[in-house]
N, C-alpha and C. Protein backbone atom coordinates (compact mmCIF):
# COMPACT_ATOMS: atom_id res chain seq x y z
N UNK A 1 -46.20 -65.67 14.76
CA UNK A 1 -45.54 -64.39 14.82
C UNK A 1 -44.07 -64.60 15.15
N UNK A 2 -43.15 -63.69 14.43
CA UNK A 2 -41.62 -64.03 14.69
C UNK A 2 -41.61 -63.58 15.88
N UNK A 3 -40.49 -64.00 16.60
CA UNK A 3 -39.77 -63.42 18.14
C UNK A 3 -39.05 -62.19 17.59
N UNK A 4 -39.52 -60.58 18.41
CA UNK A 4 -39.19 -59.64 18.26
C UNK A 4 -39.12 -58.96 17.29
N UNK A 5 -40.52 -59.23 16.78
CA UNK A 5 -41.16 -58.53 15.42
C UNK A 5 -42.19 -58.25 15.94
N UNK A 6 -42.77 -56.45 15.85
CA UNK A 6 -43.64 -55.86 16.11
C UNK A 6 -44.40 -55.24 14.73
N UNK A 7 -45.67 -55.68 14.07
CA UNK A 7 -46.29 -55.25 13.16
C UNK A 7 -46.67 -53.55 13.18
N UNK A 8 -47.22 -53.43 14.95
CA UNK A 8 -47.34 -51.92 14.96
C UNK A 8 -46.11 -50.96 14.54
N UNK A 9 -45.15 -51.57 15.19
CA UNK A 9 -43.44 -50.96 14.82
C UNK A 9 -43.54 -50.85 13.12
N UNK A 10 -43.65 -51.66 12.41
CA UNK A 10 -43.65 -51.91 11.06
C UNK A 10 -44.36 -50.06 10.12
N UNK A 11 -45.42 -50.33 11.56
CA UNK A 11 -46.70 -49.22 10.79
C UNK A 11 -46.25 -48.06 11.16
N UNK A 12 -45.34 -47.97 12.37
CA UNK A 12 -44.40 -46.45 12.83
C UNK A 12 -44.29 -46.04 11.54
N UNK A 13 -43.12 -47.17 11.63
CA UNK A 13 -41.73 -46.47 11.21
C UNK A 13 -42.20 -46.19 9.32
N UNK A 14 -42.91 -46.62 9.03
CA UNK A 14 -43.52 -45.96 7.69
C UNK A 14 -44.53 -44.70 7.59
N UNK A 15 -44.86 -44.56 8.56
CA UNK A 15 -45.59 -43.27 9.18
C UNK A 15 -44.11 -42.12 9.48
N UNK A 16 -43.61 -42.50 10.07
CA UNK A 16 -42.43 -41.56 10.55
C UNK A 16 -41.75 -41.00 9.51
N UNK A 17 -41.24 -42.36 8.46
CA UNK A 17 -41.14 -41.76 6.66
C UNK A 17 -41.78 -40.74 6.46
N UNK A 18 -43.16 -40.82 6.09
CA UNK A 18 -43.90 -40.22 5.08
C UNK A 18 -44.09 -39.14 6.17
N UNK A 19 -43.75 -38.81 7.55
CA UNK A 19 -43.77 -37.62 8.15
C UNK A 19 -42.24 -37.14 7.83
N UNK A 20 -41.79 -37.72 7.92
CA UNK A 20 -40.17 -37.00 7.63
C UNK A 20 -40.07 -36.03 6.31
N UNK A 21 -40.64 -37.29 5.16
CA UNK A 21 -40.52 -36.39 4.06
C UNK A 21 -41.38 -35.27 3.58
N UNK A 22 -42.88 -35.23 4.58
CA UNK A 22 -43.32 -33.95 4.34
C UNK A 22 -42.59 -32.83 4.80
N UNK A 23 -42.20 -33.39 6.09
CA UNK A 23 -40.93 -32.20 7.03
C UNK A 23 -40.42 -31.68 6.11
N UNK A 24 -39.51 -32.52 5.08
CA UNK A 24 -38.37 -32.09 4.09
C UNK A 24 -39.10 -31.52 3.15
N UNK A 25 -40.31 -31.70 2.46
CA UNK A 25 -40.82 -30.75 1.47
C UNK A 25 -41.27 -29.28 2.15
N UNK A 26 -41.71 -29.63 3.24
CA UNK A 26 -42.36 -28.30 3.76
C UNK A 26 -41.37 -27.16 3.91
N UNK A 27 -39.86 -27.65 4.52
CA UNK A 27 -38.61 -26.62 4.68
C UNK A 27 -38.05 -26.70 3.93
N UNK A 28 -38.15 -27.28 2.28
CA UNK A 28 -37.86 -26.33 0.82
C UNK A 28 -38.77 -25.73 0.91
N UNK A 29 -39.80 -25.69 0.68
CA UNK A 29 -40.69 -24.52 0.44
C UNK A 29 -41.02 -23.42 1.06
N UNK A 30 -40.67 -23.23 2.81
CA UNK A 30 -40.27 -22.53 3.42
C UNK A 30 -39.14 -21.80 2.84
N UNK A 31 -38.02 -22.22 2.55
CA UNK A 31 -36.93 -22.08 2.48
C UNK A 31 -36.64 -20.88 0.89
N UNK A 32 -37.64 -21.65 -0.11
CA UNK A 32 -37.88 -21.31 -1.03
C UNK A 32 -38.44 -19.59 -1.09
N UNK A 33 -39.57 -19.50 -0.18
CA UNK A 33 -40.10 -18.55 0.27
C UNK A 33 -39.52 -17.22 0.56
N UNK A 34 -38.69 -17.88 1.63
CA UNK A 34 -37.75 -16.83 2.61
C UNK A 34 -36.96 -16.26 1.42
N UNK A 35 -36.43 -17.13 0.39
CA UNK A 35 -35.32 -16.65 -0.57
C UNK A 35 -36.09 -15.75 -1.58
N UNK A 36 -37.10 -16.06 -1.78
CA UNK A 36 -38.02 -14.93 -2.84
C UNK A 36 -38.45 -13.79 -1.98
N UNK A 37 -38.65 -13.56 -0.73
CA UNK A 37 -38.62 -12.63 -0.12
C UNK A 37 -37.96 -11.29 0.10
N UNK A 38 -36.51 -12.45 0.44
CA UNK A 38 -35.33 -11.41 0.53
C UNK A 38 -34.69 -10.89 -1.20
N UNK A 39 -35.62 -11.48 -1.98
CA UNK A 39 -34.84 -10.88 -2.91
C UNK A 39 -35.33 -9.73 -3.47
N UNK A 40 -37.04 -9.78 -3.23
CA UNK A 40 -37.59 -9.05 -3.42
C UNK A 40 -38.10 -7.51 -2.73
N UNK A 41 -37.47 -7.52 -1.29
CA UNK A 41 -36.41 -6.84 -0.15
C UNK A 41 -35.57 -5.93 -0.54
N UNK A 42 -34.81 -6.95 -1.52
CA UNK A 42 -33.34 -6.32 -1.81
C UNK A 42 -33.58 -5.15 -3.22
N UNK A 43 -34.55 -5.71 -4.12
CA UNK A 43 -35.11 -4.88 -4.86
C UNK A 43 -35.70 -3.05 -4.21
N UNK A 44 -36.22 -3.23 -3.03
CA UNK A 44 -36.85 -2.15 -2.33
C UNK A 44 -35.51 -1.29 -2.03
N UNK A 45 -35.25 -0.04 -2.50
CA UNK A 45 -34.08 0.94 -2.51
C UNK A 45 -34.35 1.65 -1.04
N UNK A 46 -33.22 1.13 -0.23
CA UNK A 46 -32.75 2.41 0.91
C UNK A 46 -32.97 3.76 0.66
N UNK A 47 -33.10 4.83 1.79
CA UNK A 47 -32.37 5.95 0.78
C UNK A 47 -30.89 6.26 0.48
N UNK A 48 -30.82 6.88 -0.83
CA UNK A 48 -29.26 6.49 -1.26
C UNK A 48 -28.91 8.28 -0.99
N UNK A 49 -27.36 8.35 -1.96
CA UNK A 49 -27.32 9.84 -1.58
C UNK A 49 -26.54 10.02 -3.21
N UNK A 50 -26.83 11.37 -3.84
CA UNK A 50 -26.41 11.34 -5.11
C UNK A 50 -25.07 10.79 -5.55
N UNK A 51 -24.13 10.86 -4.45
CA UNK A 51 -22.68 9.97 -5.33
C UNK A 51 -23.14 8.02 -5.17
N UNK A 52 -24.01 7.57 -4.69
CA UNK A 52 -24.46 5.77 -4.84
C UNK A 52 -24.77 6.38 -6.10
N UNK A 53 -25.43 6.93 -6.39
CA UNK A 53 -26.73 7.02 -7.85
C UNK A 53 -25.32 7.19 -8.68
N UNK A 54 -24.31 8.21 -8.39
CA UNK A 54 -23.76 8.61 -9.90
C UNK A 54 -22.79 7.30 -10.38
N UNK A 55 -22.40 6.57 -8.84
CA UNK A 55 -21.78 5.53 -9.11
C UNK A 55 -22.20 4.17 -10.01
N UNK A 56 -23.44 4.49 -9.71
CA UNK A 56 -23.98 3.43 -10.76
C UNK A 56 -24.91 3.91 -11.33
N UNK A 57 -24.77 4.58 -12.13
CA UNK A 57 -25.38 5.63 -13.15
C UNK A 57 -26.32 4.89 -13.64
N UNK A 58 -27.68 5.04 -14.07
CA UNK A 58 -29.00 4.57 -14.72
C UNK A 58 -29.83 3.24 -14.21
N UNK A 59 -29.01 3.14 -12.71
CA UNK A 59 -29.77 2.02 -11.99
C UNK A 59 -30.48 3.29 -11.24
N UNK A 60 -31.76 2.90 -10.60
CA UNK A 60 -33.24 3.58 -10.28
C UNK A 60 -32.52 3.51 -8.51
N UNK A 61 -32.71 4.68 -7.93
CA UNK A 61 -32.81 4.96 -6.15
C UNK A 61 -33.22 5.89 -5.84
N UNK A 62 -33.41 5.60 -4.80
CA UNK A 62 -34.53 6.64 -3.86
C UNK A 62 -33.81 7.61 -3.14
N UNK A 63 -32.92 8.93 -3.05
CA UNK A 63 -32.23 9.68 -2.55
C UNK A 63 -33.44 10.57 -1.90
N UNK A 64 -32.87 10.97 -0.60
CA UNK A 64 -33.62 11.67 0.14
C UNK A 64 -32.73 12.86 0.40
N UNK A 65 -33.57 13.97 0.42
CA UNK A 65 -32.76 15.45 1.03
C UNK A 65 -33.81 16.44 0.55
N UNK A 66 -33.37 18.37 1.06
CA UNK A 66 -33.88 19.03 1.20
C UNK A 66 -33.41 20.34 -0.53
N UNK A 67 -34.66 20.64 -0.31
CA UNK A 67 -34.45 21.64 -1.68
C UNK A 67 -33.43 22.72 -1.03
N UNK A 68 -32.89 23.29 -2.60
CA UNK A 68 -31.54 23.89 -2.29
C UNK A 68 -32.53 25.31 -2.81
N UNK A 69 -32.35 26.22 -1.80
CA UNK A 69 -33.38 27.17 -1.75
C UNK A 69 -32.03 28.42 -2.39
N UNK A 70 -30.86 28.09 -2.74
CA UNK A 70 -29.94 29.37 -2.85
C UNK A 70 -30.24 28.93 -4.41
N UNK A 71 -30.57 28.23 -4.80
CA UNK A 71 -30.77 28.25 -6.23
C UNK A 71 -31.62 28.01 -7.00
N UNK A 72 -32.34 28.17 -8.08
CA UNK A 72 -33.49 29.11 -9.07
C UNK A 72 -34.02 27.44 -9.50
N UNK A 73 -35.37 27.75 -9.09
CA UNK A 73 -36.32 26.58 -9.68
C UNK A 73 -36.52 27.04 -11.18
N UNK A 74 -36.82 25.84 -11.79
CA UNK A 74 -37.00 26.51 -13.34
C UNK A 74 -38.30 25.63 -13.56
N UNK A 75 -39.72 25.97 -13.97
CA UNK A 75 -40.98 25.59 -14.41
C UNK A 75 -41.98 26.24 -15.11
N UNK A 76 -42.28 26.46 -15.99
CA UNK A 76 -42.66 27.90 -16.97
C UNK A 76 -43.77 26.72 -17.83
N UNK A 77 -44.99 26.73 -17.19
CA UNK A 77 -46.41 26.02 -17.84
C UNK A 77 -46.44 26.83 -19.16
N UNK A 78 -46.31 27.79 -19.60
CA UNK A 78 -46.75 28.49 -20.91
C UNK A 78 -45.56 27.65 -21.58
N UNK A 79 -44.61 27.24 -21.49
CA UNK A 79 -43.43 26.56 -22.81
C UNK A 79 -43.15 25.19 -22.34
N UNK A 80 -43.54 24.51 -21.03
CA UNK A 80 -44.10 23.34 -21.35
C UNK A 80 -43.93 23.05 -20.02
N UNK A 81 -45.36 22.58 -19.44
CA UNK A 81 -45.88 22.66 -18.33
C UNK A 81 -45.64 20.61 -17.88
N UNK A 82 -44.98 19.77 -18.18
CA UNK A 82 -44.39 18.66 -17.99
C UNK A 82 -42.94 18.62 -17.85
N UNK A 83 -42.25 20.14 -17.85
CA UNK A 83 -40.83 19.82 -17.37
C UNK A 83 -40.59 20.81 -16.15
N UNK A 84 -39.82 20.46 -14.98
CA UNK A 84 -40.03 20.95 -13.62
C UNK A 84 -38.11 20.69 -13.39
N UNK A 85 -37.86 21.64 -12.71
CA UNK A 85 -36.01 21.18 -12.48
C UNK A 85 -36.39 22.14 -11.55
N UNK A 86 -34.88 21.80 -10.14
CA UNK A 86 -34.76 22.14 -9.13
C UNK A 86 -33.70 21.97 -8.64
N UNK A 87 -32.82 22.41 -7.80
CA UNK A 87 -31.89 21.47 -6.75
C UNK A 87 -32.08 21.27 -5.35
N UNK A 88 -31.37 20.02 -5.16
CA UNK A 88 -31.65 19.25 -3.99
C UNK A 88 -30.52 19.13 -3.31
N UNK A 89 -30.15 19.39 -1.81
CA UNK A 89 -29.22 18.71 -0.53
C UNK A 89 -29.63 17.33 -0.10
N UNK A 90 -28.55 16.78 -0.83
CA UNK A 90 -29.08 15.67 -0.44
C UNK A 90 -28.50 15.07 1.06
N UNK A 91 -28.86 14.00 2.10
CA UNK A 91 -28.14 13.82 3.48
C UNK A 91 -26.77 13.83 4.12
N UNK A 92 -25.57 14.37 2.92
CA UNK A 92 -24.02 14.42 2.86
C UNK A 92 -24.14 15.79 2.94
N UNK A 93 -25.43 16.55 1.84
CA UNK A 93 -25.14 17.76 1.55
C UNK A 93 -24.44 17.98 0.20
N UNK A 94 -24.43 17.20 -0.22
CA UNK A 94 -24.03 17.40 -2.07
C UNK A 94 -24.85 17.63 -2.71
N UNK A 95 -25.31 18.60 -3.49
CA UNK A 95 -26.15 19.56 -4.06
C UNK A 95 -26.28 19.18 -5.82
N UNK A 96 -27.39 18.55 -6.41
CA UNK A 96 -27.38 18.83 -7.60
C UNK A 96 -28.98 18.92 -8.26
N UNK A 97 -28.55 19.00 -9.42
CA UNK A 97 -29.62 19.78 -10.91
C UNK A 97 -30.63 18.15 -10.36
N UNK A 98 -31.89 18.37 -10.11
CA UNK A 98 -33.19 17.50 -10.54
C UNK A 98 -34.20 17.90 -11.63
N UNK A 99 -34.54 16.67 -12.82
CA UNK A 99 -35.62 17.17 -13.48
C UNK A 99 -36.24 16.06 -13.42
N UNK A 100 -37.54 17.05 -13.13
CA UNK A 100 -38.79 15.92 -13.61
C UNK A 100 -39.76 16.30 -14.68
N UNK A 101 -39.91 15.40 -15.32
CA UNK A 101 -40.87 15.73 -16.40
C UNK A 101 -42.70 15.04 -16.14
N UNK A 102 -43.07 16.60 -15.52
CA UNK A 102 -43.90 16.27 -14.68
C UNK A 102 -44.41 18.03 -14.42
N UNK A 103 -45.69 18.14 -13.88
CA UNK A 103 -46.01 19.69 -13.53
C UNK A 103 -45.19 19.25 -11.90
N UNK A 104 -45.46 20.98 -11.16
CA UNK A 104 -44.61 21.52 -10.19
C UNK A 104 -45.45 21.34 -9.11
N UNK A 105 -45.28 20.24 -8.08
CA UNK A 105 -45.97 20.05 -7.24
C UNK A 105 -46.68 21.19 -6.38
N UNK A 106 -48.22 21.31 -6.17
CA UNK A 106 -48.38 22.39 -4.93
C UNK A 106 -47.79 22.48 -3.74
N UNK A 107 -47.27 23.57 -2.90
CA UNK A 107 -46.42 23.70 -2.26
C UNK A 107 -45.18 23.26 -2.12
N UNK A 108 -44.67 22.65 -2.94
CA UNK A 108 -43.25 22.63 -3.24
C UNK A 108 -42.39 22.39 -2.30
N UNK A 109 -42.60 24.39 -2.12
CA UNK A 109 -41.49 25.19 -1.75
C UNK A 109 -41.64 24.62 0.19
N UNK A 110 -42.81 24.34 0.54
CA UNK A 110 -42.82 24.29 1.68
C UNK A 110 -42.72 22.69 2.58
N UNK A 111 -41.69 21.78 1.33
CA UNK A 111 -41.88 20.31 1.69
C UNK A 111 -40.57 20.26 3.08
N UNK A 112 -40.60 19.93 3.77
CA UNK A 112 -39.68 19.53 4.96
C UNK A 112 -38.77 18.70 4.12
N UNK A 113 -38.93 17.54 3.62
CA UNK A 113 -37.76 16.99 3.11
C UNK A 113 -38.81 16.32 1.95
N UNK A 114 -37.56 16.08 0.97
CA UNK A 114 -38.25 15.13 -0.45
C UNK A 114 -37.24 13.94 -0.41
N UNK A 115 -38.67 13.29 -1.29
CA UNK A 115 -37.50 11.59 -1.19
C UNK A 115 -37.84 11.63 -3.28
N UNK A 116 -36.44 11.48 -3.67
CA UNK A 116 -36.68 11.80 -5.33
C UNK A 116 -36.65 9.70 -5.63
N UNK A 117 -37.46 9.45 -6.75
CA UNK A 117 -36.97 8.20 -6.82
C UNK A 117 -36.66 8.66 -8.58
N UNK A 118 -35.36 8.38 -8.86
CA UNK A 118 -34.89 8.18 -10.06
C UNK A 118 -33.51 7.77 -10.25
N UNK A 119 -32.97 7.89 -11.46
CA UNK A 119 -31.75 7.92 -11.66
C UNK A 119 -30.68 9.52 -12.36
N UNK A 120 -29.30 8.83 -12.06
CA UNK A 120 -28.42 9.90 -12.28
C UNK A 120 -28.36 10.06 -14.25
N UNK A 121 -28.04 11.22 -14.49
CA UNK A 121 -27.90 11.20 -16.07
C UNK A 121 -26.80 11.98 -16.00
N UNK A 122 -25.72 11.72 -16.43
CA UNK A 122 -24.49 12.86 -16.10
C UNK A 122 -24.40 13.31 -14.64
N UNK A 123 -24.59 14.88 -14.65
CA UNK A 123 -24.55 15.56 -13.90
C UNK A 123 -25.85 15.74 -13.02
N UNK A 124 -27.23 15.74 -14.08
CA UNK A 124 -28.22 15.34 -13.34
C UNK A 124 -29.59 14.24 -12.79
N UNK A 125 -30.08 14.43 -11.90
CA UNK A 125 -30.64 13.50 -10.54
C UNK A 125 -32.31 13.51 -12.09
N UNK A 126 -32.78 12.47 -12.77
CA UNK A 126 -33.77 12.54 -13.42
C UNK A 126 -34.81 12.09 -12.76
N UNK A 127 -35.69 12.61 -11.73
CA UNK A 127 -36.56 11.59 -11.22
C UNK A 127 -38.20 11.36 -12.05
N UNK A 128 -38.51 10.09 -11.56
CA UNK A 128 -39.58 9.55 -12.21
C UNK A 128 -41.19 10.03 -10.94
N UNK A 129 -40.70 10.00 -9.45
CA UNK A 129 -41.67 10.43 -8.98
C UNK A 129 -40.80 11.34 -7.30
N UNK A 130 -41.72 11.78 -7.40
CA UNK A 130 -41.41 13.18 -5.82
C UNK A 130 -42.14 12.46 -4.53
N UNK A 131 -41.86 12.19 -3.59
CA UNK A 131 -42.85 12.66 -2.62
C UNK A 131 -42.40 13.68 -1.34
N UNK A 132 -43.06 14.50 -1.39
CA UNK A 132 -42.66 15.74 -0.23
C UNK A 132 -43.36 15.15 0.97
N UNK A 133 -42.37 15.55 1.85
CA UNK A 133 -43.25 15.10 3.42
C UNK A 133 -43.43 16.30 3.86
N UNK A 134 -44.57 16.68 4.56
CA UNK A 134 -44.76 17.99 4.50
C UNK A 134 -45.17 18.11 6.27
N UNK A 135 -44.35 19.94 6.49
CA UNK A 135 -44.16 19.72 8.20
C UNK A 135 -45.77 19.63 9.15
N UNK A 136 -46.78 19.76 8.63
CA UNK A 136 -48.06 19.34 9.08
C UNK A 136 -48.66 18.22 9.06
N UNK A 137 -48.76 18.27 10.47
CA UNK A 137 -49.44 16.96 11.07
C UNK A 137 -50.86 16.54 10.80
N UNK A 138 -51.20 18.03 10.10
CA UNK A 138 -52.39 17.68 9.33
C UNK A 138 -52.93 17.15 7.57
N UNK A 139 -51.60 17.41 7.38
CA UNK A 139 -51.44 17.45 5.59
C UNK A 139 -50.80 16.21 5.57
N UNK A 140 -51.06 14.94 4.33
CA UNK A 140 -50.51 14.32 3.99
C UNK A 140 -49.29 14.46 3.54
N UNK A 141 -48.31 13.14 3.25
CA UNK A 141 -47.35 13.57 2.27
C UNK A 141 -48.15 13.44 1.17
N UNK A 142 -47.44 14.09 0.01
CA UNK A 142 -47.75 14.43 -1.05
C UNK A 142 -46.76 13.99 -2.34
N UNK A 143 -47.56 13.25 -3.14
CA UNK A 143 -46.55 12.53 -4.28
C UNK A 143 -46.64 12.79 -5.46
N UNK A 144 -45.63 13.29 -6.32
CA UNK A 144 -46.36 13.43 -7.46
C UNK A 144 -45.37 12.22 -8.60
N UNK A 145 -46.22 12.19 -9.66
CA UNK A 145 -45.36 11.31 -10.72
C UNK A 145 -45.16 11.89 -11.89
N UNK A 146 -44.24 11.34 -12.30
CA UNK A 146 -43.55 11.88 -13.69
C UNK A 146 -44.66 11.34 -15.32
N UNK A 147 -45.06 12.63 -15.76
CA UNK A 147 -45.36 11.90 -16.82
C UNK A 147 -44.75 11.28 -18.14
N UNK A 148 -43.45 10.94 -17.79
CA UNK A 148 -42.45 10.37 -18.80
C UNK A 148 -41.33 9.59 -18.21
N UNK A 149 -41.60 8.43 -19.21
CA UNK A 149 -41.14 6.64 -18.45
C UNK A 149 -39.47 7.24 -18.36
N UNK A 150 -38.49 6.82 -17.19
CA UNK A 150 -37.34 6.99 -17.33
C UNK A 150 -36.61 5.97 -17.15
């Protein structure tokens, strides 16, 4: 045996390798993870408020606010019971035209606040689905969807 040659040492330090480099595969793939996470995070829409939406017109967000009760719902099932328009306050208080092409949710009129998920078209908020949160602690919220892809 040489002077100051340890065989067990030999068997470490190749153990310590092949632990090191699992270390290093394991925190890419961690790493990897975390990054598909947050991107898929970043996909999930805040609530926005109608000037984000108009600013980037035909990208999809979730604006939250209250129906604008000074002005005329329009939904008439006898001439076509899939188009529904309304206006909305949204959390600034900027007020505009929503359509959904979709029937007129039950109780509506009595949602505490709506969260619209769609996009801006001009002037108006097109959403694809509603959900009303409604002021009873006994009633679900209530969601409805659009029957036409936007």
């Amino acid at each position: 045996m040489v002077k100051g040659f340890c065989s067990l040492c030999l068997i470490n330090r190749e153990d310590n390798f092949h632990m090191k480099k699992t270390n290093i595969i394991l925190l890419v793939v961690i790493a990897v993870a975390i990054g598909v996470i947050v991107t898929m995070v970043g996909d999930f829409s805040t609530y926005e408020t109608f000037a984000t939406a108009r600013e980037k017109e035909g990208k999809e967000f979730h604006v939250i606010g209250k129906l604008d009760t000074l002005k005329a719902m329009s939904y008439d099932p006898a001439k076509d019971a899939n188009l529904f328009s309304f206006y909305v306050h949204d959390k600034t208080g900027e007020s505009h035209k929503v359509v959904f092409y979709g029937a007129k949710p039950t109780d509506f009129e009595k949602a505490e606040s709506i969260v619209l998920t769609g996009k801006m078209e001009g002037s108006e908020f097109h959403c694809s689905k509603i959900l009303m949160k409604c002021p009873s602690k006994y009633k679900d919220d209530q969601v409805a969807v659009s029957n036409k892809q936007i």
